[in-house]
Protein backbone atom coordinates (compact mmCIF):
# COMPACT_ATOMS: atom_id res chain seq x y z
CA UNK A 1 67.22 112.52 -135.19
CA UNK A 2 65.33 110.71 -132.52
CA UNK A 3 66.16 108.11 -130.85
CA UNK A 4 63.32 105.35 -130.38
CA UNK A 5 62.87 102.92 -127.37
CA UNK A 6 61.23 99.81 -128.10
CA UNK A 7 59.70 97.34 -125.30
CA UNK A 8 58.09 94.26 -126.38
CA UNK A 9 56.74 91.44 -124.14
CA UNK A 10 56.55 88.10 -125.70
CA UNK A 11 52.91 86.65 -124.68
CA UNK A 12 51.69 83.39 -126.36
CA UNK A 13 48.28 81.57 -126.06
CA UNK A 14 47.91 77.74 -127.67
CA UNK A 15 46.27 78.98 -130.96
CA UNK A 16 47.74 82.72 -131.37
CA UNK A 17 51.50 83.73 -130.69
CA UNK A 18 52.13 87.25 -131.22
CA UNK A 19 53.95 90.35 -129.35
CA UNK A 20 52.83 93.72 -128.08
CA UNK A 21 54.92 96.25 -129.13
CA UNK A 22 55.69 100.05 -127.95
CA UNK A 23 57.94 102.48 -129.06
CA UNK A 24 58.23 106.45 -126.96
CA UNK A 25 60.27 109.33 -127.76
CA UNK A 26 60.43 113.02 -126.27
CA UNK A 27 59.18 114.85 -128.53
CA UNK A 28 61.62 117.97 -127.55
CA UNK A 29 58.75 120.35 -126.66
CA UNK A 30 57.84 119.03 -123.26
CA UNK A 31 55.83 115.97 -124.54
CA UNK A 32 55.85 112.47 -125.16
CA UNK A 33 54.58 110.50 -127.60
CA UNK A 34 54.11 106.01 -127.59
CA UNK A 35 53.16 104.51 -130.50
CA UNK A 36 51.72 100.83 -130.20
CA UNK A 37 50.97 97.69 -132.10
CA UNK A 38 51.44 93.99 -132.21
CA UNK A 39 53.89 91.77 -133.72
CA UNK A 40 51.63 90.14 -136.62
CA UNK A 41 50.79 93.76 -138.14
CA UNK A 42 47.45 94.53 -135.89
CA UNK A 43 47.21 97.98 -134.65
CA UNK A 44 46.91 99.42 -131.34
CA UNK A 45 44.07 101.61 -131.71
CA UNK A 46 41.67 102.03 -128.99
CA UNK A 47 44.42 99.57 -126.46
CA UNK A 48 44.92 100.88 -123.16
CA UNK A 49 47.53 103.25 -122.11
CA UNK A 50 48.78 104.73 -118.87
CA UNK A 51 51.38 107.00 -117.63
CA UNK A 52 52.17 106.08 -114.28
CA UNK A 53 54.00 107.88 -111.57
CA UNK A 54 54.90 106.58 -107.72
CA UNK A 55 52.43 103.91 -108.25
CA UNK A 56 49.67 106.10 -109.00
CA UNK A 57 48.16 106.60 -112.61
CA UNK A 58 48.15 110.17 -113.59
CA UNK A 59 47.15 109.52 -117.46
CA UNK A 60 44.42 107.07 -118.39
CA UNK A 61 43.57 106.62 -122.03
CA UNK A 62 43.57 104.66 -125.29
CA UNK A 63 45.73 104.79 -128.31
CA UNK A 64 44.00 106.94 -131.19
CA UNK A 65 43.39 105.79 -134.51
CA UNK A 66 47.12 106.11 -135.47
CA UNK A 67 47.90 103.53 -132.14
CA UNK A 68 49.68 106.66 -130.94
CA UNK A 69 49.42 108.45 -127.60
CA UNK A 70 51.01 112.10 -127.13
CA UNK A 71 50.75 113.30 -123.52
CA UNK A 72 52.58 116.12 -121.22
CA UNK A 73 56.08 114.70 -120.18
CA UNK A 74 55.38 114.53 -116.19
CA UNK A 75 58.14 116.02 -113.80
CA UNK A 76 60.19 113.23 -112.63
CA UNK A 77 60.63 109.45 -113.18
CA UNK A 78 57.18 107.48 -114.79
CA UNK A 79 56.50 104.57 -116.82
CA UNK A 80 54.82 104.56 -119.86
CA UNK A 81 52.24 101.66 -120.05
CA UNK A 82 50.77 99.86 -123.09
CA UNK A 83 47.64 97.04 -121.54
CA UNK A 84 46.44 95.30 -124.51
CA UNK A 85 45.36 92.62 -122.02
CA UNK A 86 46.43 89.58 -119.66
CA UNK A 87 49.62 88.77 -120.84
CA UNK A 88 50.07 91.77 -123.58
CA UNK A 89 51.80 94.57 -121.42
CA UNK A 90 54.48 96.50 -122.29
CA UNK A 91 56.36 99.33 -119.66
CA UNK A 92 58.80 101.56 -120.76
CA UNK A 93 60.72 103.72 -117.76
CA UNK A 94 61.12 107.07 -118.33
CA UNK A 95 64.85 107.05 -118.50
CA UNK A 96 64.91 104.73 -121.72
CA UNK A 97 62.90 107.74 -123.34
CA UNK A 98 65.05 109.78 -125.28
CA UNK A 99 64.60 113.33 -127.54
C-alpha cells in the first residue's frame, strides 16, 4: 500500500479563502508521481510544477488533465514544487516521499 504525503499551504485573499494541496508517492519503479488541487474542489490542471534540485530546476511543467505529474525520481535529495501562484505554493522534500 502506499503511503501518501500531503503538503498544503493555507493562502487567503479578502474575498476567496482556499488551500493548495499536493500529495507525491514513489511509484516503486524509479518514478514519482504529485497529484494537485485546491481545497474548495478546483483542480490542478495546467498549475505549475517543478522538481527542484541544489537550487536549480531540473523539471519544469504543468499538471495534466488529471492535476497529476509523473516524472523520473532524480538521484539524491529534491523538492517537489506545486506554484499555483503568489501565495498558493506547496514543497514537498524528497524524504517525506514514500513507496
Amino acid at each position: 500500500m502506499k503511503k501518501l504525503v500531503v503538503a498544503s499551504l493555507i493562502a487567503s485573499s479578502s474575498l476567496f479563502a482556499h488551500t493548495v494541496l499536493m500529495s507525491c508517492y514513489d511509484n516503486g519503479d524509479k518514478t514519482v508521481t504529485c497529484e494537485g488541487g485546491f481545497s474548495n474542489g478546483s483542480d490542478a490542471k495546467g498549475v505549475k510544477f517543478q522538481v527542484v534540485q541544489k537550487g536549480k530546476v531540473i523539471v519544469d511543467a504543468k499538471m495534466n488533465a488529471d492535476s497529476e505529474y509523473t516524472f523520473k525520481k532524480p538521484n539524491g535529495k529534491y523538492e517537489a514544487v506545486l506554484d499555483a501562484g503568489p501565495g498558493h505554493k506547496v514543497v514537498i522534500k524528497s524524504e517525506e516521499i514514500t513507496e
